[in-house]
PDB file of N, CA and C in Angstrom:
ATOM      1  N   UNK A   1     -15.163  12.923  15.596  1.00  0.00           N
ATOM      2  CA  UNK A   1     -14.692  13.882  16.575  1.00  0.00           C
ATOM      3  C   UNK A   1     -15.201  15.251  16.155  1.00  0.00           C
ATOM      4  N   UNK A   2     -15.711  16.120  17.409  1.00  0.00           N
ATOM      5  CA  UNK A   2     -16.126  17.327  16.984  1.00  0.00           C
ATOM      6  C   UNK A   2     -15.756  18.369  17.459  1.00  0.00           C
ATOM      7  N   UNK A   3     -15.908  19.514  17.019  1.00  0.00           N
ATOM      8  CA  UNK A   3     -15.318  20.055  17.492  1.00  0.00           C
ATOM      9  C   UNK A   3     -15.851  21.204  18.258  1.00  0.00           C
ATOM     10  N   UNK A   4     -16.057  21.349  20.003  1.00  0.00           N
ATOM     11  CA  UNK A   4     -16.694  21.893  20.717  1.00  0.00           C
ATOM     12  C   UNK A   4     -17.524  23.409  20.191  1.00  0.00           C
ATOM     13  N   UNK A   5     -18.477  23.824  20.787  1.00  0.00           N
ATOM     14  CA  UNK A   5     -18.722  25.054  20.217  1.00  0.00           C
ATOM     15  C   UNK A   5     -17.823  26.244  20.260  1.00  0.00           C
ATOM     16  N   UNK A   6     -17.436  25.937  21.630  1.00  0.00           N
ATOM     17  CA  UNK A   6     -16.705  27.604  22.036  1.00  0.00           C
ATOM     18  C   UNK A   6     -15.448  27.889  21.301  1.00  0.00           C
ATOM     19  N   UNK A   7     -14.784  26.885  20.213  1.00  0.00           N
ATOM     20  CA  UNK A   7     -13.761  26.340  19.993  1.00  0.00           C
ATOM     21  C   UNK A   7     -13.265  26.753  18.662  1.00  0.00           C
ATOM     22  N   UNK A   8     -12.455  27.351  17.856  1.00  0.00           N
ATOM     23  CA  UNK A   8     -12.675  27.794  16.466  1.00  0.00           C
ATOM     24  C   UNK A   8     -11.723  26.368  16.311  1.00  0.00           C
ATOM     25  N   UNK A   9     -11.780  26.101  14.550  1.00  0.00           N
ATOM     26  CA  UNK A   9     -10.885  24.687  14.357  1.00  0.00           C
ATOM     27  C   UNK A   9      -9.337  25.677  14.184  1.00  0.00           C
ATOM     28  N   UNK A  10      -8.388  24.925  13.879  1.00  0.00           N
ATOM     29  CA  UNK A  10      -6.872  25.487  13.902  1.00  0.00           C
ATOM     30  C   UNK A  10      -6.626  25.434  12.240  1.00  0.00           C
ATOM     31  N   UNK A  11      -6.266  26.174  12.063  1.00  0.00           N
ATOM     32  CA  UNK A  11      -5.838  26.397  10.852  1.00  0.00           C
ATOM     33  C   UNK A  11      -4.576  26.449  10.409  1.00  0.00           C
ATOM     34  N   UNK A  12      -4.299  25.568   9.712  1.00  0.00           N
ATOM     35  CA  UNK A  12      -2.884  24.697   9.342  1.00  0.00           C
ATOM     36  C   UNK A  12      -2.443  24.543   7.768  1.00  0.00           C
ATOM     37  N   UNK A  13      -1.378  24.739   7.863  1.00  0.00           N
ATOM     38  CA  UNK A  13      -1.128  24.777   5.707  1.00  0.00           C
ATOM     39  C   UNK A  13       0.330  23.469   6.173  1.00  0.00           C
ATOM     40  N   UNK A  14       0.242  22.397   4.807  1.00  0.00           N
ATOM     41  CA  UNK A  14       1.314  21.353   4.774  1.00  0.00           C
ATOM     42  C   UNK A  14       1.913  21.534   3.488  1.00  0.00           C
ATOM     43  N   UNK A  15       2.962  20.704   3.405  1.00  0.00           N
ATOM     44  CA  UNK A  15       4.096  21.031   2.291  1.00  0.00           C
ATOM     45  C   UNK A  15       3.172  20.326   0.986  1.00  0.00           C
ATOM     46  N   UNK A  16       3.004  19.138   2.105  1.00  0.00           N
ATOM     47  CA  UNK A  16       2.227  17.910   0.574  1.00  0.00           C
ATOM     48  C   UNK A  16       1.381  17.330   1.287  1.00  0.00           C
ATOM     49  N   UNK A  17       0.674  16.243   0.781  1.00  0.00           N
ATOM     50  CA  UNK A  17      -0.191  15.060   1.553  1.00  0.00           C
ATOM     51  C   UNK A  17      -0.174  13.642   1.514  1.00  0.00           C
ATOM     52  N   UNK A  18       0.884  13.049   2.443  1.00  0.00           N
ATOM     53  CA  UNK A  18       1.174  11.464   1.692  1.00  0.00           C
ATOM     54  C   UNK A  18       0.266  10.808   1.870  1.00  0.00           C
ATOM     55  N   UNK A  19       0.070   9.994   1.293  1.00  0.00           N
ATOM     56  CA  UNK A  19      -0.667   9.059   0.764  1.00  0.00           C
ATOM     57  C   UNK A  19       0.073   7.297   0.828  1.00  0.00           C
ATOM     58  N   UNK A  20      -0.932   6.631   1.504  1.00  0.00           N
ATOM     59  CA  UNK A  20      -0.625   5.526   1.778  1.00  0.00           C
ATOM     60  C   UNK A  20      -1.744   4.160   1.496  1.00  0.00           C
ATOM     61  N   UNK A  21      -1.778   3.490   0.343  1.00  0.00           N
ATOM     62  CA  UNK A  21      -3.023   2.887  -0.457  1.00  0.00           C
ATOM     63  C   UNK A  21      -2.435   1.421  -0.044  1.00  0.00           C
ATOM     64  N   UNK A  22      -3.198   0.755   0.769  1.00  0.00           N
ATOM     65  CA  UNK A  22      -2.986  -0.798   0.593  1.00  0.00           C
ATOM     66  C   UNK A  22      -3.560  -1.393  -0.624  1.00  0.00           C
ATOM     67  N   UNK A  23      -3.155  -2.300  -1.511  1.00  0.00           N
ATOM     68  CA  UNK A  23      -3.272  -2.766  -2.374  1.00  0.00           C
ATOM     69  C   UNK A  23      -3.767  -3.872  -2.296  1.00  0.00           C
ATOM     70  N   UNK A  24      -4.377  -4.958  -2.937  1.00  0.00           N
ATOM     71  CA  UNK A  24      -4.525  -6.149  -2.773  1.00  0.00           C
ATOM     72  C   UNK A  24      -4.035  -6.978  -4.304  1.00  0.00           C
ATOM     73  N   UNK A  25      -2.804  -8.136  -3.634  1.00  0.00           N
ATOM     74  CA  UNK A  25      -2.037  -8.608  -4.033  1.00  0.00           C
ATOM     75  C   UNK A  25      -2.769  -9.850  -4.741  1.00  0.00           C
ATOM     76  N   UNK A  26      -3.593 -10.088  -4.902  1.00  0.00           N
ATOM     77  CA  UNK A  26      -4.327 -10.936  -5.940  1.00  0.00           C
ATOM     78  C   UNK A  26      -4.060 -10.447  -7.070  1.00  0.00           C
ATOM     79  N   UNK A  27      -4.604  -9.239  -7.292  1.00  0.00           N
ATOM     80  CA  UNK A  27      -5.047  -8.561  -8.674  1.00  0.00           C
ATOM     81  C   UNK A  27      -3.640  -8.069  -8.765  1.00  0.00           C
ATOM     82  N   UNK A  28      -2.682  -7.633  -8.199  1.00  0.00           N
ATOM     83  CA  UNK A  28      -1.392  -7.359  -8.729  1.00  0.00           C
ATOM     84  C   UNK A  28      -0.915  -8.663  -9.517  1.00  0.00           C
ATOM     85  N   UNK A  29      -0.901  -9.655  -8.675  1.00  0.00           N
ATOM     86  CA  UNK A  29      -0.531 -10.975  -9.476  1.00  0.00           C
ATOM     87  C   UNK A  29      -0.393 -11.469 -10.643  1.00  0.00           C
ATOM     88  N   UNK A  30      -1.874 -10.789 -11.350  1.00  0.00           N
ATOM     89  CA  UNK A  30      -2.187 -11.116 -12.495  1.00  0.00           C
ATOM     90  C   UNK A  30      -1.943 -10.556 -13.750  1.00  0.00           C
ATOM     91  N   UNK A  31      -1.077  -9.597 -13.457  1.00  0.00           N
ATOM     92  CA  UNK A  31       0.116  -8.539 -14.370  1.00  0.00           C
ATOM     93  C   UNK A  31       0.914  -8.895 -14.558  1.00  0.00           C
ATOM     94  N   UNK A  32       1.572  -8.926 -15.485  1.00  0.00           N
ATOM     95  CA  UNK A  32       2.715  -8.915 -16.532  1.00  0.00           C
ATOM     96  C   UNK A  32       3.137  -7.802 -16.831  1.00  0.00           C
ATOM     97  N   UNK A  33       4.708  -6.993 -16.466  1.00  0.00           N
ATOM     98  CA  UNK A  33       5.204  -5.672 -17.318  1.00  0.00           C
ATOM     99  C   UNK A  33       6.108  -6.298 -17.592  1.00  0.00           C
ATOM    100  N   UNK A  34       6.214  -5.705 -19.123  1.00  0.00           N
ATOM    101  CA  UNK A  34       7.669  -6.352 -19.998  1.00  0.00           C
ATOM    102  C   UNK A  34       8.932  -5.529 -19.371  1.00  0.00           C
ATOM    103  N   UNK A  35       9.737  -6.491 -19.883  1.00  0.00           N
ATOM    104  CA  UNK A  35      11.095  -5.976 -19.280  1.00  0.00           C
ATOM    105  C   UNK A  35      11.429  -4.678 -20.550  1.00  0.00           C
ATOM    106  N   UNK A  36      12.322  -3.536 -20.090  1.00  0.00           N
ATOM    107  CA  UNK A  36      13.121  -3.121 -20.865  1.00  0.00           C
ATOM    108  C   UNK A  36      11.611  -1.432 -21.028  1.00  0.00           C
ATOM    109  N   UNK A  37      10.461  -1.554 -20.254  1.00  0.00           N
ATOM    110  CA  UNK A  37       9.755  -0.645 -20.108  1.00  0.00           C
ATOM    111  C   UNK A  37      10.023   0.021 -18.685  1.00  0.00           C
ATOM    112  N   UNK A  38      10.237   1.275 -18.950  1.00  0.00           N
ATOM    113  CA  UNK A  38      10.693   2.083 -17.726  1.00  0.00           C
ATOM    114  C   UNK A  38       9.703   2.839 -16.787  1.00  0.00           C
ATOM    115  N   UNK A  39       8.471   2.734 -17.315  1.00  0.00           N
ATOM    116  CA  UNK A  39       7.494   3.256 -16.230  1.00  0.00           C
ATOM    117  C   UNK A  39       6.460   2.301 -16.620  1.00  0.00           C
ATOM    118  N   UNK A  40       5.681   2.584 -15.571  1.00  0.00           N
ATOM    119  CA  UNK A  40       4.088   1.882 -15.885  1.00  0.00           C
ATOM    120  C   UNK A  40       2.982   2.374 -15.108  1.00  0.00           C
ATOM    121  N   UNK A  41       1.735   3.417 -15.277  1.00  0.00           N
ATOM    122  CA  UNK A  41       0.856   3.502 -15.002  1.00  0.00           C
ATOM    123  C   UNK A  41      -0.058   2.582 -14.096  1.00  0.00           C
ATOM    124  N   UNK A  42      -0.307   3.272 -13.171  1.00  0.00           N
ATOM    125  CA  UNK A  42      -1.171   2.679 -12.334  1.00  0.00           C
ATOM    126  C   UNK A  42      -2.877   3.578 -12.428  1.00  0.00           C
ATOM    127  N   UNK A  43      -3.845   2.841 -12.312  1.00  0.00           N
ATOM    128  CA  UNK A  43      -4.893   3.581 -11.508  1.00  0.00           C
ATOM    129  C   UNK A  43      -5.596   2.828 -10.160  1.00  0.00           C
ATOM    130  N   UNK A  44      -6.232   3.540  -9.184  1.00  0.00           N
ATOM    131  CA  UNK A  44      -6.088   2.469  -7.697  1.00  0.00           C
ATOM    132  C   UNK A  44      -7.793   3.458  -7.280  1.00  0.00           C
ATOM    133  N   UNK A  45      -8.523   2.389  -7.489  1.00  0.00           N
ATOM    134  CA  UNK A  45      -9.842   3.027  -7.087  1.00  0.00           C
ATOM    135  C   UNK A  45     -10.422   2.132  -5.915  1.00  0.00           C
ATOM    136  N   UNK A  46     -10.548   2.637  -4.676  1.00  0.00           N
ATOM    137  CA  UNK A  46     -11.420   2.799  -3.051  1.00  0.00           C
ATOM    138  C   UNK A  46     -12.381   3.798  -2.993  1.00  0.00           C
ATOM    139  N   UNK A  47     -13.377   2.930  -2.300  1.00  0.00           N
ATOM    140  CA  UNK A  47     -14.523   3.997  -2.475  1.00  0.00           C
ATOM    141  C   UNK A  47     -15.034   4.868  -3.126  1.00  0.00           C
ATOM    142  N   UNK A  48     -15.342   4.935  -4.514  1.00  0.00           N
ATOM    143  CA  UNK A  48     -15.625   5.461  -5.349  1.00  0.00           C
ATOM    144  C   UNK A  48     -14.716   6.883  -5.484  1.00  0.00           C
ATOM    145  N   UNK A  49     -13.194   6.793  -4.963  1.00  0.00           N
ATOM    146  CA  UNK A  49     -12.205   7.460  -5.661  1.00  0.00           C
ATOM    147  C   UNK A  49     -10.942   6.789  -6.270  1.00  0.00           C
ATOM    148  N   UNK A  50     -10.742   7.253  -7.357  1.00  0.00           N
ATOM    149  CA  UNK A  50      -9.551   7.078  -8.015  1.00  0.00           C
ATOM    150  C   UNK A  50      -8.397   8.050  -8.025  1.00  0.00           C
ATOM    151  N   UNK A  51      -7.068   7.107  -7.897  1.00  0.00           N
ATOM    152  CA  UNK A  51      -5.866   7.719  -7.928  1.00  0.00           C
ATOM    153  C   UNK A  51      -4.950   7.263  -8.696  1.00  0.00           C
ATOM    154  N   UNK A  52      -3.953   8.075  -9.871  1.00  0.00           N
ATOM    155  CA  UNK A  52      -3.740   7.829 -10.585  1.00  0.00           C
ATOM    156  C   UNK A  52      -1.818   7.896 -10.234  1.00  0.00           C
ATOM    157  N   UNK A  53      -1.137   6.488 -10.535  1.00  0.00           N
ATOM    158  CA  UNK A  53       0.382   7.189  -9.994  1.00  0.00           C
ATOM    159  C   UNK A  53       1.130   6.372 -11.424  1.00  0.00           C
ATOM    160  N   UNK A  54       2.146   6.755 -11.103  1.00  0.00           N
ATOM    161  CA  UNK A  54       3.060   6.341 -12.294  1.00  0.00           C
ATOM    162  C   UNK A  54       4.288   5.792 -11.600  1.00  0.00           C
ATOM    163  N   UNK A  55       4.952   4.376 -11.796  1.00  0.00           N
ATOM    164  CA  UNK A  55       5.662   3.373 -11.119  1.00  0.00           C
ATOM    165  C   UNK A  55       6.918   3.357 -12.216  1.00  0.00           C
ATOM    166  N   UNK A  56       8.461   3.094 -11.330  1.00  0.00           N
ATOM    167  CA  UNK A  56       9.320   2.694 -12.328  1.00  0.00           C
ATOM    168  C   UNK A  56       8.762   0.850 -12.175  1.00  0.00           C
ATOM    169  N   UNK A  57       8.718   0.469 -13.326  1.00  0.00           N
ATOM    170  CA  UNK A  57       8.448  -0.906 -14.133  1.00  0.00           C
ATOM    171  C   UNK A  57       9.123  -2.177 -13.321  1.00  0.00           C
ATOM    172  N   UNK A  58      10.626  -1.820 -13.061  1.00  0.00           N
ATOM    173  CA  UNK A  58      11.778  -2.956 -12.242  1.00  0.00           C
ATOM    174  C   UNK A  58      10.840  -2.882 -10.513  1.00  0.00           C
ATOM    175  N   UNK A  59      10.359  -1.863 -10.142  1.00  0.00           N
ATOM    176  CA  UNK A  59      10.050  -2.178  -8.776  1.00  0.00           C
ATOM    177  C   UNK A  59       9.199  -2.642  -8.978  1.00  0.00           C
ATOM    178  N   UNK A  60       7.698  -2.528 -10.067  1.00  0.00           N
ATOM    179  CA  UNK A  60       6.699  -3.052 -10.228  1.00  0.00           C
ATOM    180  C   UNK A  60       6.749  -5.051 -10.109  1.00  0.00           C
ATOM    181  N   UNK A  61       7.721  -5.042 -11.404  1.00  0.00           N
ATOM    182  CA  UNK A  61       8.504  -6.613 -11.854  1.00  0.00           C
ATOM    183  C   UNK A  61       8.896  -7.122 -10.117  1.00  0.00           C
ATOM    184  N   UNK A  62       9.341  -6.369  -9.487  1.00  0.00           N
ATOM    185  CA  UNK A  62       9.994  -7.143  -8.340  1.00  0.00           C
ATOM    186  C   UNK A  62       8.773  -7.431  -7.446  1.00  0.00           C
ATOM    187  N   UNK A  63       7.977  -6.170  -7.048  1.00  0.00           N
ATOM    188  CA  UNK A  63       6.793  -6.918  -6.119  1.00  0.00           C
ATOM    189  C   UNK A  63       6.241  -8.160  -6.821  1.00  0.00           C
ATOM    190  N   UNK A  64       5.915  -8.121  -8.108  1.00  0.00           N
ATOM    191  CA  UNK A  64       5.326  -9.380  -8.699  1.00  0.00           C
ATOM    192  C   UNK A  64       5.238 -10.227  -8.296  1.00  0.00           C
ATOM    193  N   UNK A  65       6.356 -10.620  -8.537  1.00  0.00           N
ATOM    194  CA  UNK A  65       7.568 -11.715  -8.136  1.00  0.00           C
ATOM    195  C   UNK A  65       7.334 -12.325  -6.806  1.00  0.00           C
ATOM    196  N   UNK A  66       7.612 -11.039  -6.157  1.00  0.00           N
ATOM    197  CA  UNK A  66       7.314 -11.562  -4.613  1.00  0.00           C
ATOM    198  C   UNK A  66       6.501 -11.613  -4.226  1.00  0.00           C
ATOM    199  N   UNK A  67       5.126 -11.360  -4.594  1.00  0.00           N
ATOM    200  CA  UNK A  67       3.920 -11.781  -4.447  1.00  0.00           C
ATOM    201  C   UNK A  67       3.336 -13.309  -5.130  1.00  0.00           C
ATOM    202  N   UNK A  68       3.862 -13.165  -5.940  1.00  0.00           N
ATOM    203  CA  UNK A  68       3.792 -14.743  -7.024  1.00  0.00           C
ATOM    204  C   UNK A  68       4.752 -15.894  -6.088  1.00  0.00           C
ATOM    205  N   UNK A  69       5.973 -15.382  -5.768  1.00  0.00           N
ATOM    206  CA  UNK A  69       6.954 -16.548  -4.990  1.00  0.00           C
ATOM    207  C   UNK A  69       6.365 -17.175  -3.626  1.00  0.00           C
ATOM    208  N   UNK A  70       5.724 -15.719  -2.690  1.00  0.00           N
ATOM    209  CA  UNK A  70       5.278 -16.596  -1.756  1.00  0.00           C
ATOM    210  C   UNK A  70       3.504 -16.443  -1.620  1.00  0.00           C
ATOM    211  N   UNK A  71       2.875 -16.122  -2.358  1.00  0.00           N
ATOM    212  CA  UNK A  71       1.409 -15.933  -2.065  1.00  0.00           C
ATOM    213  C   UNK A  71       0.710 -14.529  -1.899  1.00  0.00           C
ATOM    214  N   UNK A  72      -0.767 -14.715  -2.261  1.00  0.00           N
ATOM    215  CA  UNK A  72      -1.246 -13.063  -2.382  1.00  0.00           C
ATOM    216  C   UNK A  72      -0.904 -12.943  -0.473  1.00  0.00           C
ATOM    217  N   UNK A  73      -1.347 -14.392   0.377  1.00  0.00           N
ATOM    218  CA  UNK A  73      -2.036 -14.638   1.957  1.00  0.00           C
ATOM    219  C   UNK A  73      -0.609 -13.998   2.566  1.00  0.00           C
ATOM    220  N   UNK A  74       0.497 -14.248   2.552  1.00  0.00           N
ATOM    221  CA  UNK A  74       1.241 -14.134   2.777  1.00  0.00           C
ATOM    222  C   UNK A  74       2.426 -12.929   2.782  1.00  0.00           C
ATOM    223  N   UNK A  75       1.737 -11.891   1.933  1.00  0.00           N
ATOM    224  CA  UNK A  75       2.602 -10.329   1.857  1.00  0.00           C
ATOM    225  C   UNK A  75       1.451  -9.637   1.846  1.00  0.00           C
ATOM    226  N   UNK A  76       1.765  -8.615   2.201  1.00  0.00           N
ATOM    227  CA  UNK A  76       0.719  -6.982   2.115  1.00  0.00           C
ATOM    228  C   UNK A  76       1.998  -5.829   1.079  1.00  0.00           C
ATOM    229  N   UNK A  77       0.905  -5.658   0.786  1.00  0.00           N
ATOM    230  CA  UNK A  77       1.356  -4.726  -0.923  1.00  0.00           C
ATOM    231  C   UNK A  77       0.608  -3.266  -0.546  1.00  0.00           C
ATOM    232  N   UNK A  78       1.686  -2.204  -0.305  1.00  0.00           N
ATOM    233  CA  UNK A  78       1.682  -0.939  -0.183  1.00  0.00           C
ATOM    234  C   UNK A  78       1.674   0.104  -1.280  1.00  0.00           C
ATOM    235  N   UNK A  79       1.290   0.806  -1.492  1.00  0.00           N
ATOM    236  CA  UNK A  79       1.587   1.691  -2.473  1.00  0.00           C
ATOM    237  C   UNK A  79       1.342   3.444  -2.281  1.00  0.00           C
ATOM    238  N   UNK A  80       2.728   3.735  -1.812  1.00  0.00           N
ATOM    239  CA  UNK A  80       2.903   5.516  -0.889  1.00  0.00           C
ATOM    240  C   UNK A  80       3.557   6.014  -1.949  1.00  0.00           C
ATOM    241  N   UNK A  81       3.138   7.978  -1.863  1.00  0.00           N
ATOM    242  CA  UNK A  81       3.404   8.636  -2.550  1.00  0.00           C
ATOM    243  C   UNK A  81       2.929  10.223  -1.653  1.00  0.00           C
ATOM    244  N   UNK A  82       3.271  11.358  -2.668  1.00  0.00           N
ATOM    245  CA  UNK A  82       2.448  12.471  -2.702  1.00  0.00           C
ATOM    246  C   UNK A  82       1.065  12.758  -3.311  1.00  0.00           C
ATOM    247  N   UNK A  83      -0.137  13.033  -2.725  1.00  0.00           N
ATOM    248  CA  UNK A  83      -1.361  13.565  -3.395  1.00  0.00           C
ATOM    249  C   UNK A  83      -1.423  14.476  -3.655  1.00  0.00           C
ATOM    250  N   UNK A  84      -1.226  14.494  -5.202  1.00  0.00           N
ATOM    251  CA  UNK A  84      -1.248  16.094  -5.622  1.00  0.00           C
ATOM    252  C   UNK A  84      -2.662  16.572  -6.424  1.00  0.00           C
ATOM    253  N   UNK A  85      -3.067  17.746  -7.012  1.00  0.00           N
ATOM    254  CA  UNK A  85      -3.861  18.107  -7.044  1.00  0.00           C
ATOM    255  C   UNK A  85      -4.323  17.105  -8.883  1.00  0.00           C
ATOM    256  N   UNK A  86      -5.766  16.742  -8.671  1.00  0.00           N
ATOM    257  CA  UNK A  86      -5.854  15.777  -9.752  1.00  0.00           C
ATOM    258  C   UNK A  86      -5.943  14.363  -9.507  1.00  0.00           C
ATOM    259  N   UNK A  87      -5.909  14.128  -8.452  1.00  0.00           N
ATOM    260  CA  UNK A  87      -5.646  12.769  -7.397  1.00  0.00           C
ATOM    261  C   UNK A  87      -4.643  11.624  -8.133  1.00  0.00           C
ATOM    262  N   UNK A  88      -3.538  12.633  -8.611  1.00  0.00           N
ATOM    263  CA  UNK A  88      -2.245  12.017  -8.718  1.00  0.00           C
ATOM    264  C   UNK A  88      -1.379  11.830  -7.720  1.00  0.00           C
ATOM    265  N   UNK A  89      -1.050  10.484  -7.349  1.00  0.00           N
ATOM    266  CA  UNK A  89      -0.189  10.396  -6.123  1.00  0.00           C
ATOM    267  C   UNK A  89       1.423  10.547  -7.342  1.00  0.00           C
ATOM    268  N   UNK A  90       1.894  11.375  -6.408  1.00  0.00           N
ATOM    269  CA  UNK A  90       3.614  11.879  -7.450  1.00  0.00           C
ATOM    270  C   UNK A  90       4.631  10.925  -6.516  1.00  0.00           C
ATOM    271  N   UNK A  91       5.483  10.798  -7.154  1.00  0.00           N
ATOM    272  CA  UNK A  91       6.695  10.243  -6.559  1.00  0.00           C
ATOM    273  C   UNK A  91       6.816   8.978  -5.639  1.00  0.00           C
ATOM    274  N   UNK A  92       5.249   7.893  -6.762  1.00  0.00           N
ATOM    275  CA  UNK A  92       4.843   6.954  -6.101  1.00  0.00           C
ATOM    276  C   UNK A  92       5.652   5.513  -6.300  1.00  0.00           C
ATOM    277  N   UNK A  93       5.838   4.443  -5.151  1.00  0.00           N
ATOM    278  CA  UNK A  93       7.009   3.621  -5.024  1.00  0.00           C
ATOM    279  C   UNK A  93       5.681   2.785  -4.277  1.00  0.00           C
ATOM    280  N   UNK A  94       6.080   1.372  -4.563  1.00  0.00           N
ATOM    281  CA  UNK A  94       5.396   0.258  -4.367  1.00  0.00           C
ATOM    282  C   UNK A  94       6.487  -0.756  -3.496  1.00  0.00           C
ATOM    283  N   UNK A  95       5.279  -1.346  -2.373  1.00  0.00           N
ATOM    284  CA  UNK A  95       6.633  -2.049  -1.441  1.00  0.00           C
ATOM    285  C   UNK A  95       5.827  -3.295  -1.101  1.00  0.00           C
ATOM    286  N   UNK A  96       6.243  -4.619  -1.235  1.00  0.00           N
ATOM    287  CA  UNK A  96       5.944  -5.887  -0.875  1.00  0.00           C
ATOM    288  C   UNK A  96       6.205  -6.738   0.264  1.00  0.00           C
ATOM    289  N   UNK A  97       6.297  -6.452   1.333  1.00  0.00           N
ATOM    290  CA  UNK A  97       6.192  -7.147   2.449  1.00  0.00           C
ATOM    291  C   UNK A  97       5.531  -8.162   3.299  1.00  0.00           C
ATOM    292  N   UNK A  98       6.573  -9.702   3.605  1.00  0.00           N
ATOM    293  CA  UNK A  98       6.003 -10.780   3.600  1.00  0.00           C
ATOM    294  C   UNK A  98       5.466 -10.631   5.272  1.00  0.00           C
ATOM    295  N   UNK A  99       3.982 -10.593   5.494  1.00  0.00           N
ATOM    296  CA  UNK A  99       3.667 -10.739   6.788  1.00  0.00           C
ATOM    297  C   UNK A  99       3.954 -11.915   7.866  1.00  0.00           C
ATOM    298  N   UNK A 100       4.132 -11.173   9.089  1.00  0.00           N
ATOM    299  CA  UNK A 100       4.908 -12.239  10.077  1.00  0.00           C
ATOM    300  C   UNK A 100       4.056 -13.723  10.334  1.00  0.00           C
ATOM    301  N   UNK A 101       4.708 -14.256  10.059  1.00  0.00           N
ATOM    302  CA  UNK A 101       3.247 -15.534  10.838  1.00  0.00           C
ATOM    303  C   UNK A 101       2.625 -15.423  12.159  1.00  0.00           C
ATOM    304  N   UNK A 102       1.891 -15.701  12.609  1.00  0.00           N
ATOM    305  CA  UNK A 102       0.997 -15.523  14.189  1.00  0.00           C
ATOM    306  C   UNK A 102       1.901 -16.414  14.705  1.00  0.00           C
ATOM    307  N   UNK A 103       2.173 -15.940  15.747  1.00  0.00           N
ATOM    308  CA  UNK A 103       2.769 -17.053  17.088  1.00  0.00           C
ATOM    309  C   UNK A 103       2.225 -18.147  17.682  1.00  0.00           C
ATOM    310  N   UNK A 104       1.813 -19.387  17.738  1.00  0.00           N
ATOM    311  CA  UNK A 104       1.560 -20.391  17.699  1.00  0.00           C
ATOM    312  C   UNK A 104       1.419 -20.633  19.443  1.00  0.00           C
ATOM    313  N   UNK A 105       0.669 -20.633  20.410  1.00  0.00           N
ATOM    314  CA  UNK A 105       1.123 -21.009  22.232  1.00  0.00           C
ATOM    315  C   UNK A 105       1.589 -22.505  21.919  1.00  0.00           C
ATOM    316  N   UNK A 106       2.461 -22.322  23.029  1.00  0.00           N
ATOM    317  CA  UNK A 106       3.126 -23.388  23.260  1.00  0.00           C
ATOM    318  C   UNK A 106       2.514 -24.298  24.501  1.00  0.00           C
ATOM    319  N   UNK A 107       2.048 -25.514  24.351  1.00  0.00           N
ATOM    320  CA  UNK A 107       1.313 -25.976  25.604  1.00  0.00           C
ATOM    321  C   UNK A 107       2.752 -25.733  26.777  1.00  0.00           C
ATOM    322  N   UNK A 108       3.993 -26.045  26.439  1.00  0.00           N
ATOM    323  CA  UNK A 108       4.443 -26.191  27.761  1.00  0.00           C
ATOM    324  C   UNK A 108       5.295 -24.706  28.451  1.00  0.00           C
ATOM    325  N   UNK A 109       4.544 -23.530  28.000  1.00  0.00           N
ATOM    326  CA  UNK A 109       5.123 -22.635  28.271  1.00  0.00           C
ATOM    327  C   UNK A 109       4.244 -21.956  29.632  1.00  0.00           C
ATOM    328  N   UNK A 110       4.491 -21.064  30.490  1.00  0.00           N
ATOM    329  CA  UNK A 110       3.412 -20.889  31.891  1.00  0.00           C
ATOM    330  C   UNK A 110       2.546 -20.024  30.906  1.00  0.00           C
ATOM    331  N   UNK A 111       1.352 -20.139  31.334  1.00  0.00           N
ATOM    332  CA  UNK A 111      -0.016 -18.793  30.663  1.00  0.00           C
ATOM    333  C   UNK A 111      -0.365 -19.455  29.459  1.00  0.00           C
ATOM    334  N   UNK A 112       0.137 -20.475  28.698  1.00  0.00           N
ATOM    335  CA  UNK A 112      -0.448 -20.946  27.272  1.00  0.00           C
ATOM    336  C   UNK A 112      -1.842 -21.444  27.784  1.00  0.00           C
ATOM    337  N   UNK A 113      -2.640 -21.399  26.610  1.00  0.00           N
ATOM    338  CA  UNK A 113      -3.661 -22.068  27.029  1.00  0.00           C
ATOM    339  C   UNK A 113      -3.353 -23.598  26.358  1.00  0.00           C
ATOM    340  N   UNK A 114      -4.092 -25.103  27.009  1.00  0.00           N
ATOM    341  CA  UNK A 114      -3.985 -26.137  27.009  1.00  0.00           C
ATOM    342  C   UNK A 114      -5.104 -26.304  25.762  1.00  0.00           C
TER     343      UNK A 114
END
């Protein structure tokens, strides 16, 4: 998108910049954090950038889990925060959510296909 000639751009200031990194739940899988450790370092590199966040350990342990219980195919693994300067995402929290299954047509419903 561009932005016309006659047109100046708008000039805008924000508090912060969230940040929202899909993860892929394979490679989470294959981690182990011990119990009784209260943070754990992350680094999360796309496209030749890296971002660096810092996780409490029990939420880490729990996506695990739930990625290990029902499959990498089967959840999408989030990881939101603030981007702060240093490409530290601050006040970053990790969330595991099992995706819906596709709806299946039903031959005997009207509009399914046969």
């Amino acid at each position: 998108m561009s932005t016309p000639p006659n047109l100046s751009p708008i000039l805008a200031t924000a508090k912060s910049i969230k940040a929202t990194l899909g993860l892929d739940p394979v490679v989470l899988s294959g981690y182990d954090v011990a119990v009784g450790v209260p943070r754990m370092r992350m680094l999360v590199s796309a496209g030749g950038f890296t971002v660096r966040a810092e996780l409490n350990a029990k939420s880490l342990r729990k996506a695990i889990a739930t990625i290990r219980e029902h499959g990498p195919d089967a959840v999408a693994c989030v990881l939101q925060g603030r981007l702060a300067v240093g490409d530290v995402l601050e006040d970053a929290g990790i969330a595991v959510q099992l995706k819906q299954p596709k709806e299946q047509a039903h031959p005997d419903l009207p509009g399914a296909a046969a």
